[in-house]
N, C-alpha and C. Protein backbone atom coordinates (compact mmCIF):
# COMPACT_ATOMS: atom_id res chain seq x y z
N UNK A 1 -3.83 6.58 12.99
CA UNK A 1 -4.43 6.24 11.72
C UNK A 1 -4.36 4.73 11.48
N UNK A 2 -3.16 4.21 12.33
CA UNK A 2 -3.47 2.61 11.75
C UNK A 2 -3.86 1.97 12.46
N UNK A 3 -4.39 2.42 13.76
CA UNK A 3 -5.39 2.12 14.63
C UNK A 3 -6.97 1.88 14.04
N UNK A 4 -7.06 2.77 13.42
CA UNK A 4 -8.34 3.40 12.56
C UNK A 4 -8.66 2.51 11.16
N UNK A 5 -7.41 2.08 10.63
CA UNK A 5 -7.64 1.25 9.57
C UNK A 5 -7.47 -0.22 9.79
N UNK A 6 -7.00 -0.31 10.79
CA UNK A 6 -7.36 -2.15 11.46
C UNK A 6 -8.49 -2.20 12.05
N UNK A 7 -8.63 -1.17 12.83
CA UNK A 7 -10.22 -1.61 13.30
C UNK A 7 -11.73 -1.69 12.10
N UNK A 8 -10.89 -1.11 11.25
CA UNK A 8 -12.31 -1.51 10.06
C UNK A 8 -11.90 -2.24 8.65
N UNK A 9 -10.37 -2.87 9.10
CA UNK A 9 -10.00 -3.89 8.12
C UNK A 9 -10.85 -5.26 8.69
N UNK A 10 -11.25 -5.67 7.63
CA UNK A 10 -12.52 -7.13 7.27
C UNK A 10 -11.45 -8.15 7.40
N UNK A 11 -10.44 -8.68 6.39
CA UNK A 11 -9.95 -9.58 6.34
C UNK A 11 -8.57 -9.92 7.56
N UNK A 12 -7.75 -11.63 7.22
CA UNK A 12 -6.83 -11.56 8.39
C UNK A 12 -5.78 -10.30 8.45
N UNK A 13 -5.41 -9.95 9.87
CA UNK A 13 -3.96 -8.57 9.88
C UNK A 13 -3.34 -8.73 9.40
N UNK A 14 -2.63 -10.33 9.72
CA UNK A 14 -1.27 -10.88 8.86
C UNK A 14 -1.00 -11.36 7.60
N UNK A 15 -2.81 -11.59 7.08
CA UNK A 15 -2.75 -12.06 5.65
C UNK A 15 -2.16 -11.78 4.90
N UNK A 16 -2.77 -12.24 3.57
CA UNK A 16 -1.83 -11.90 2.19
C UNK A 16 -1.90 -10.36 1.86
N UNK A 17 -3.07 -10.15 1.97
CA UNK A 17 -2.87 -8.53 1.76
C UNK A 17 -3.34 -7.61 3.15
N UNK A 18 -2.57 -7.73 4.46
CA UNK A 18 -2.56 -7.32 5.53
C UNK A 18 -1.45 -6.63 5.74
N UNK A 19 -1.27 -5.98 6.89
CA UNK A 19 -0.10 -5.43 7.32
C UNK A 19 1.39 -5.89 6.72
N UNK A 20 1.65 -6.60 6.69
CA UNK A 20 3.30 -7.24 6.16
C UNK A 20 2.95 -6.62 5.11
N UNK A 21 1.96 -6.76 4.04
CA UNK A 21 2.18 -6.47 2.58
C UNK A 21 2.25 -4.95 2.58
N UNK A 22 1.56 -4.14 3.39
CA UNK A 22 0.93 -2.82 3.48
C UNK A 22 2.64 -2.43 3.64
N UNK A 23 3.26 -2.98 4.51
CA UNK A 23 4.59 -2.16 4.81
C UNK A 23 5.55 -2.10 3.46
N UNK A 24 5.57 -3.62 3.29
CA UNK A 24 6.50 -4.16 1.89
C UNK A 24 6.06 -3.08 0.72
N UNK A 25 4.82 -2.71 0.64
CA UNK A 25 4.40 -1.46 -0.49
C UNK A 25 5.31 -0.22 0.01
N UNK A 26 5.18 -0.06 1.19
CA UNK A 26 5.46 1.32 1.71
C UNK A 26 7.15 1.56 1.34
N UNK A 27 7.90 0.47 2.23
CA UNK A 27 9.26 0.11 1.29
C UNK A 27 9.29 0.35 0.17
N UNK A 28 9.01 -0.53 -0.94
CA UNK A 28 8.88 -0.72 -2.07
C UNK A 28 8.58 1.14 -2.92
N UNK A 29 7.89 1.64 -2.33
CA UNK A 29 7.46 3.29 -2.18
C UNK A 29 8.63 3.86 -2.19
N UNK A 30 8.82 3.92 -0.87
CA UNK A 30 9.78 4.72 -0.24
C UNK A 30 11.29 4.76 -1.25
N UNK A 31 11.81 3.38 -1.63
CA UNK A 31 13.01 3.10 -2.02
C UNK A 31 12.64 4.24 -3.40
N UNK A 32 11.60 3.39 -4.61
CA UNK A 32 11.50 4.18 -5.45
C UNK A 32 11.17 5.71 -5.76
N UNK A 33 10.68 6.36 -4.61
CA UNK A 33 10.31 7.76 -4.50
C UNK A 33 11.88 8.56 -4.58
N UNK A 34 12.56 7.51 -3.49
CA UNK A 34 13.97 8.39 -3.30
C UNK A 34 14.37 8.29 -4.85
N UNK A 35 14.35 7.47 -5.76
CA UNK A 35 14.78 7.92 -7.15
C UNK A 35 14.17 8.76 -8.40
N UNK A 36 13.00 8.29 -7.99
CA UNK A 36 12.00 9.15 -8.94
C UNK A 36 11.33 10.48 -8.54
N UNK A 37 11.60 11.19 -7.27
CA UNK A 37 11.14 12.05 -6.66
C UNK A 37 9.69 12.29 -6.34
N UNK A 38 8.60 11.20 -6.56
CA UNK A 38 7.50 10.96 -6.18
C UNK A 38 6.81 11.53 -4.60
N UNK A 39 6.01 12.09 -4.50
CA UNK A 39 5.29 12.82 -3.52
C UNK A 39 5.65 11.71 -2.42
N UNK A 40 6.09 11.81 -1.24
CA UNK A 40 6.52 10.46 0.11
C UNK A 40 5.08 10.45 1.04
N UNK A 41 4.15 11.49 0.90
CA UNK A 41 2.73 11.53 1.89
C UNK A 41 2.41 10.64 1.06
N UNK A 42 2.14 10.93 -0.34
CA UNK A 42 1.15 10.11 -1.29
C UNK A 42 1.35 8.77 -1.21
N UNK A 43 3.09 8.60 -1.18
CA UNK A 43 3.58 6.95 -1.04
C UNK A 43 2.97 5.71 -0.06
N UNK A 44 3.43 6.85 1.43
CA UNK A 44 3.16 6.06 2.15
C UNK A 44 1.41 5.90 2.42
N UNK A 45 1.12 7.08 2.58
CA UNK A 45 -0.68 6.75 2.26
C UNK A 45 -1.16 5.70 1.64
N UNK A 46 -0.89 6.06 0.32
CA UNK A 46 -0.96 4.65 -0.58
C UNK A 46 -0.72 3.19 -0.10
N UNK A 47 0.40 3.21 0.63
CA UNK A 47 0.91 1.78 1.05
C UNK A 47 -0.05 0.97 2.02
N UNK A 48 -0.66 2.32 3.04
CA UNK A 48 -1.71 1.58 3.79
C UNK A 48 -3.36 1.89 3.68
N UNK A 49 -3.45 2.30 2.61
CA UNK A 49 -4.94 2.48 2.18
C UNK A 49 -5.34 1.36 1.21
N UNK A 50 -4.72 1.65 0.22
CA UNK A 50 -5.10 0.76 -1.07
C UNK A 50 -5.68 -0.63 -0.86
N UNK A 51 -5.08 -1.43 0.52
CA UNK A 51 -5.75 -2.84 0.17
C UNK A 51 -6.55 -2.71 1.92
N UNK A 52 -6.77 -1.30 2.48
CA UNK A 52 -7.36 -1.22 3.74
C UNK A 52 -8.97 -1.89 3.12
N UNK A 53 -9.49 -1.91 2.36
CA UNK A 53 -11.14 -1.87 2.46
C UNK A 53 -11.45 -3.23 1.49
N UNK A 54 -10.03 -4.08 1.23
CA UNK A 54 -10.46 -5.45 0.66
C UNK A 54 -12.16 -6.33 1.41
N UNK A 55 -12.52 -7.25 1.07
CA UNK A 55 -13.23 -8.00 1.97
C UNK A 55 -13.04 -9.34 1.38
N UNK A 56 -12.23 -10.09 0.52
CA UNK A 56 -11.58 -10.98 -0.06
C UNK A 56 -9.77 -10.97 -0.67
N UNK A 57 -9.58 -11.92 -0.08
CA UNK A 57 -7.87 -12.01 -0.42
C UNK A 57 -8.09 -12.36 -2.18
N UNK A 58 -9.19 -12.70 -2.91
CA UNK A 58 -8.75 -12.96 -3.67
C UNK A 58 -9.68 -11.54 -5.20
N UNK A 59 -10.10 -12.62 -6.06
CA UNK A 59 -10.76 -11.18 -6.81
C UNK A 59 -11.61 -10.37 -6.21
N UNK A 60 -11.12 -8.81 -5.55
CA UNK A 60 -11.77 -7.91 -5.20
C UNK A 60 -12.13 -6.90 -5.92
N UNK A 61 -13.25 -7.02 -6.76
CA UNK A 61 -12.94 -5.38 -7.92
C UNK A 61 -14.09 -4.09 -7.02
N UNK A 62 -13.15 -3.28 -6.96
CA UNK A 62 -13.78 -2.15 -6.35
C UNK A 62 -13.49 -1.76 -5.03
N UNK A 63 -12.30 -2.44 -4.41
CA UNK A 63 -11.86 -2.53 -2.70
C UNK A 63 -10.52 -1.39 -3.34
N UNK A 64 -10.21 -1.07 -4.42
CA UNK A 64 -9.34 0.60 -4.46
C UNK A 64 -9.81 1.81 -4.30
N UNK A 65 -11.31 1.45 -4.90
CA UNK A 65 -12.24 2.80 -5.05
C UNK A 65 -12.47 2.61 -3.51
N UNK A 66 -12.78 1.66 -2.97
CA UNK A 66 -13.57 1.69 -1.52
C UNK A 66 -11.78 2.42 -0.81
N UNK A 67 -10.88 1.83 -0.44
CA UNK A 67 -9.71 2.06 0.27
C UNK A 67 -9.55 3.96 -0.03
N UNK A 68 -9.82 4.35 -1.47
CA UNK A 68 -9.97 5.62 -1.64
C UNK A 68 -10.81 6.25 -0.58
N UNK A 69 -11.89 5.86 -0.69
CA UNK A 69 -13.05 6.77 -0.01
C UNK A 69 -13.09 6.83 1.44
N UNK A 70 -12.41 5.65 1.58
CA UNK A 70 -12.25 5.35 3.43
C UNK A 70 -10.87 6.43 3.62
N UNK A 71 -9.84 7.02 2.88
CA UNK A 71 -8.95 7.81 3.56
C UNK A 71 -9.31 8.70 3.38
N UNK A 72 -10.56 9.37 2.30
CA UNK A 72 -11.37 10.53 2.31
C UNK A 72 -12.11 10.95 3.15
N UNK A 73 -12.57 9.45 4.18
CA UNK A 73 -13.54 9.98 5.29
C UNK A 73 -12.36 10.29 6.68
N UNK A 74 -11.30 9.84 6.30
CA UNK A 74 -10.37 9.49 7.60
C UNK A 74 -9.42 10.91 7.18
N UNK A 75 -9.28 11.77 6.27
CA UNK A 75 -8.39 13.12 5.85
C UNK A 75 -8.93 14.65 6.42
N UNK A 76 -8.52 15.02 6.98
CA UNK A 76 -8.69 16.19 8.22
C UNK A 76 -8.97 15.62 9.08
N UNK A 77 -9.41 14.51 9.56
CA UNK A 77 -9.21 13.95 11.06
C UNK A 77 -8.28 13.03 11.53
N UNK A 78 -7.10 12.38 10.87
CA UNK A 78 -6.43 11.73 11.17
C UNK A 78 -4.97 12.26 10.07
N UNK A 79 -5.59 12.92 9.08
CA UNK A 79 -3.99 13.15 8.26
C UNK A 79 -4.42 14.15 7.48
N UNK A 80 -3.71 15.38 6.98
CA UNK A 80 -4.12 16.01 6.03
C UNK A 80 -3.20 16.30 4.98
N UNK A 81 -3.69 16.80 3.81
CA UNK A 81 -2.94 16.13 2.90
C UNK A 81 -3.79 17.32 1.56
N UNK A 82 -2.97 17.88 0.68
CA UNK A 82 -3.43 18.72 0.03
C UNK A 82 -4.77 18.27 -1.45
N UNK A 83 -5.20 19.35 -1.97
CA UNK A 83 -6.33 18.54 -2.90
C UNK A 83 -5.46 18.25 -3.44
N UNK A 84 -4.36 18.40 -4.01
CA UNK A 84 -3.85 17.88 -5.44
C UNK A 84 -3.12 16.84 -4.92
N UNK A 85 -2.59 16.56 -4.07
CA UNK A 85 -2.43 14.92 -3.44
C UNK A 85 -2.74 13.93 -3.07
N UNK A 86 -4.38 14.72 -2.43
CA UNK A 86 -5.20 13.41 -2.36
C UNK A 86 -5.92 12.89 -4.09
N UNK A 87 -5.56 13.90 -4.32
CA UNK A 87 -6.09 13.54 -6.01
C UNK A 87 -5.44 12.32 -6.70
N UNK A 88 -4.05 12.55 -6.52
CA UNK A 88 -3.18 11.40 -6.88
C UNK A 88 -3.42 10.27 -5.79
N UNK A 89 -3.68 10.30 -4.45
CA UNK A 89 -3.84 9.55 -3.96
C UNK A 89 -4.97 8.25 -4.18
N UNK A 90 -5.79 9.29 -4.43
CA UNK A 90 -7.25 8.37 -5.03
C UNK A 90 -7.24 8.06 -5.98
N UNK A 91 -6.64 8.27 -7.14
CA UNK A 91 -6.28 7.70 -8.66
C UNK A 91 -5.58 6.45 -7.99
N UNK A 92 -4.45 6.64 -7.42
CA UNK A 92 -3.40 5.35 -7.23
C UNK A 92 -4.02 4.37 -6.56
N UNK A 93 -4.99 4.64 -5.33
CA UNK A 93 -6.13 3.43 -4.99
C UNK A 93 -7.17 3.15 -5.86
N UNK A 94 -7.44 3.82 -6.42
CA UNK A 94 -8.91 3.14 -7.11
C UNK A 94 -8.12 2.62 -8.67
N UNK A 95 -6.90 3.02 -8.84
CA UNK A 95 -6.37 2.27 -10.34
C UNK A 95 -6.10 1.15 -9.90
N UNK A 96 -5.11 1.20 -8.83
CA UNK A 96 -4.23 -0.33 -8.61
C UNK A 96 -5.08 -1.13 -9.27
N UNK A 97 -6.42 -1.17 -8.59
CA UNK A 97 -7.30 -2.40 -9.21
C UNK A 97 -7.28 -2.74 -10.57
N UNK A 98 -7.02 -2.52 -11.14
CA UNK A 98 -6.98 -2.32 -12.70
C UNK A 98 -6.53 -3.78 -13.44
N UNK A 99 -4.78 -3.43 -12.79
CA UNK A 99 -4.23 -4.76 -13.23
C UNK A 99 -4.69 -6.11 -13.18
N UNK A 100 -4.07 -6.64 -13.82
CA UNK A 100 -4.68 -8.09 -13.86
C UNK A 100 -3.38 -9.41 -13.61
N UNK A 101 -2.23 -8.61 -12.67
CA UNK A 101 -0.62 -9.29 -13.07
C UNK A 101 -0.28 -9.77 -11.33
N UNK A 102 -1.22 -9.63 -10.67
CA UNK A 102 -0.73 -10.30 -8.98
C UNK A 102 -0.54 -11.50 -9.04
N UNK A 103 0.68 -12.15 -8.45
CA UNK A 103 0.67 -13.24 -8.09
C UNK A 103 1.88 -13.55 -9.41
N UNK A 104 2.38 -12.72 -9.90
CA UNK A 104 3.61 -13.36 -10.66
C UNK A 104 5.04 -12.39 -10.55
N UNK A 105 6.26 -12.11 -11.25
CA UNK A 105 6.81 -11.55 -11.21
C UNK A 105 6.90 -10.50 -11.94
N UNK A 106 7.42 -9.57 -11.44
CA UNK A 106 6.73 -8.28 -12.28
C UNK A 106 7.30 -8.62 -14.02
N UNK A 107 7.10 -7.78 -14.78
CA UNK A 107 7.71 -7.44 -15.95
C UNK A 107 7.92 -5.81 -16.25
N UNK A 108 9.34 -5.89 -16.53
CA UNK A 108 9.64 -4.58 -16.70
C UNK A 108 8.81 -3.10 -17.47
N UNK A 109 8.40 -4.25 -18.81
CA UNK A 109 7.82 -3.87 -19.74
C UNK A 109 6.21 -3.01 -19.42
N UNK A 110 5.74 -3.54 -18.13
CA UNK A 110 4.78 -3.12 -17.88
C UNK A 110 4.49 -1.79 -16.22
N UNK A 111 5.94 -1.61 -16.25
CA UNK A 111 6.33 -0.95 -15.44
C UNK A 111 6.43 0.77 -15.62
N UNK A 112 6.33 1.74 -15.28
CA UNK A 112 6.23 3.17 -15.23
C UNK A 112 7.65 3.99 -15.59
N UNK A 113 8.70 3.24 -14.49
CA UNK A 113 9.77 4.31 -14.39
C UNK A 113 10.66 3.83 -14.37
N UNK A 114 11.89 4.27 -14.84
CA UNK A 114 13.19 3.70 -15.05
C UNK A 114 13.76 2.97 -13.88
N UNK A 115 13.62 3.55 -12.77
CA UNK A 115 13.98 2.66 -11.56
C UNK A 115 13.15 1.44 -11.13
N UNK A 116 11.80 1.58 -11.32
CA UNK A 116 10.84 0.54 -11.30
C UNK A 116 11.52 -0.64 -12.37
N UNK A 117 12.00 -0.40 -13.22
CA UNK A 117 11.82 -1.38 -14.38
C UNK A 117 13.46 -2.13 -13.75
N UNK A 118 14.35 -1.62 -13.07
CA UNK A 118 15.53 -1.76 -12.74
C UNK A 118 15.32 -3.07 -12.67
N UNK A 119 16.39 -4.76 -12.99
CA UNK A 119 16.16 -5.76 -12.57
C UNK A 119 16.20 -6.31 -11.12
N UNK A 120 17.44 -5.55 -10.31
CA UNK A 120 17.78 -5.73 -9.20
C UNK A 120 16.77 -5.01 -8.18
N UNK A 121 16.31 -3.76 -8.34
CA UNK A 121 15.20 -3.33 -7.92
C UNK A 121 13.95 -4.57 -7.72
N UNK A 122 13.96 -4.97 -9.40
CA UNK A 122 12.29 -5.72 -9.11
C UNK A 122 12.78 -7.63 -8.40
N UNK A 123 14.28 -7.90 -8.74
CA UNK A 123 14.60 -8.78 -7.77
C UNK A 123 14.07 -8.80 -6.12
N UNK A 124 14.74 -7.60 -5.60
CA UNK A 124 14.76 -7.50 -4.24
C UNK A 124 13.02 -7.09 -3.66
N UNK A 125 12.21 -6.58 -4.69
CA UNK A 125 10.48 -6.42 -4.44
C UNK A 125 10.26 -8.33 -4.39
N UNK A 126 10.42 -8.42 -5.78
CA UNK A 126 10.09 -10.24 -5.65
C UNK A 126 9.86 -11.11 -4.39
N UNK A 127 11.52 -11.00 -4.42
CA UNK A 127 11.93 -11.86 -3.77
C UNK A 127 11.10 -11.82 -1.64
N UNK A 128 11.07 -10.44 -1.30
CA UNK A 128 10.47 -10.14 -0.31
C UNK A 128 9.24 -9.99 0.20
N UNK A 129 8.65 -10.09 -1.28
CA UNK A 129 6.76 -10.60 -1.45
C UNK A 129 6.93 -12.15 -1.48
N UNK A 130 8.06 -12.99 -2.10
CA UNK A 130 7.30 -14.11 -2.31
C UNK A 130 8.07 -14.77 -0.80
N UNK A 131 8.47 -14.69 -0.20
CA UNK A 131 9.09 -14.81 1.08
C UNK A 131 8.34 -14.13 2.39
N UNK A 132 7.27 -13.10 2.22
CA UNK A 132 5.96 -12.76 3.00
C UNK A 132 7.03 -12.30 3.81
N UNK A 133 8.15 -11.41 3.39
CA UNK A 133 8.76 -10.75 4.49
C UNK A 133 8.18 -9.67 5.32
N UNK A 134 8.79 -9.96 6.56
CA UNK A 134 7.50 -8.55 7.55
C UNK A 134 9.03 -7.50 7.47
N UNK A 135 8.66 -6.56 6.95
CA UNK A 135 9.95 -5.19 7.34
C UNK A 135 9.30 -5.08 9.24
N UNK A 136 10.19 -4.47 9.18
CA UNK A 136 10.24 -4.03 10.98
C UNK A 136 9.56 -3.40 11.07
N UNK A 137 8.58 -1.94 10.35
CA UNK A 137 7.84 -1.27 10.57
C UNK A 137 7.00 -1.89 11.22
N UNK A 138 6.42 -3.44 10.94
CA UNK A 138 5.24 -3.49 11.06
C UNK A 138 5.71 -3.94 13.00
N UNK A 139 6.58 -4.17 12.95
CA UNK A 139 6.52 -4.22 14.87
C UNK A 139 6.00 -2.63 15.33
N UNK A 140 6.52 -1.77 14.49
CA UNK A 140 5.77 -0.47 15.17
C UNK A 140 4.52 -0.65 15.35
N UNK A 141 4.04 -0.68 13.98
CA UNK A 141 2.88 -0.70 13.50
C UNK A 141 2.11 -1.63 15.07
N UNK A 142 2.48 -2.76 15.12
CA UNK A 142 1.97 -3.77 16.18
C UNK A 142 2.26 -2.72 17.84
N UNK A 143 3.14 -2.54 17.88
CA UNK A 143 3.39 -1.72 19.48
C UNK A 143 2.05 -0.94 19.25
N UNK A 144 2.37 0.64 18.08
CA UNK A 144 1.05 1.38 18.26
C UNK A 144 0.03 1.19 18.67
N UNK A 145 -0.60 -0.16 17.74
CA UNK A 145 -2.27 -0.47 17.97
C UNK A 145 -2.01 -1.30 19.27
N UNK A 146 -1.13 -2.00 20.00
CA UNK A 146 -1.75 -2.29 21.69
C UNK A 146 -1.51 -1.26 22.71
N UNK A 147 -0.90 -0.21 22.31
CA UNK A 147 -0.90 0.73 23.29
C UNK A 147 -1.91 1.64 23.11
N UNK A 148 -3.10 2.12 22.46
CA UNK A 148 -4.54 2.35 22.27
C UNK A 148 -5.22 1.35 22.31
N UNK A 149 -4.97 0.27 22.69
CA UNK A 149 -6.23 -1.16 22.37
C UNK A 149 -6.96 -0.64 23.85
């Protein structure tokens, strides 16, 4: 599957909203799911769909709805995933867009869930977005796609 979504990602791999970020979501997912008990297919899906169908790093309106529809064409052939999950799935890509708050530090206030709003929580998100940290996944991520290239 992430073979499938690099080969029809437009913008740079490593960019701002490329692979490094795609993982840092998935983290960022993952940590908070384990507290809030949030669906973990939906998470990680989410992490690498949502900014799959950008075609600008900067104002993209409508690349959530598009990232939606591209894991709709890519679901029974690469992942499957129930209606009522991809349901949430496609809300959570085609909303993200919504906001209007990238590029600063979060605020609690505008946050969902008690663990989200945590300070040390949204420290350690911060701090690893504004530092363009790569988590290790994405070396998987990198092995996978040259061993199908």
């Amino acid at each position: 599957m992430i073979n499938a979504i690099r080969r029809a990602y437009a913008l740079e791999w490593t960019g701002i909203h490329g692979v490094g970020h795609w993982a840092r979501v998935l983290e960022n997912g993952v940590r908070l799911a384990s507290l809030t008990g949030a669906r973990l297919q939906v998470v990680r899906l989410f992490a690498v769909f949502h900014d799959s169908r950008r075609v600008k790093e900067g104002h993209d309106p409508g690349h959530g709805r598009s990232g939606a529809d591209f894991a709709a064409a890519l679901r029974g052939e690469l992942f499957q995933m129930s209606d009522e999950d991809f349901e949430l799935l496609r809300i959570a890509c085609t909303d993200h867009t919504l906001g209007k708050r990238v590029g600063i530090r979060p605020d609690p206030n505008y946050l969902c869930t008690e663990p989200a709003k945590d300070r040390a929580m949204i420290l350690w998100a911060y701090q690893r977005s504004t530092t363009k940290a790569m988590p290790e996944l994405v070396k998987e991520w990198e092995a996978w796609s040259h061993k199908s290239a």
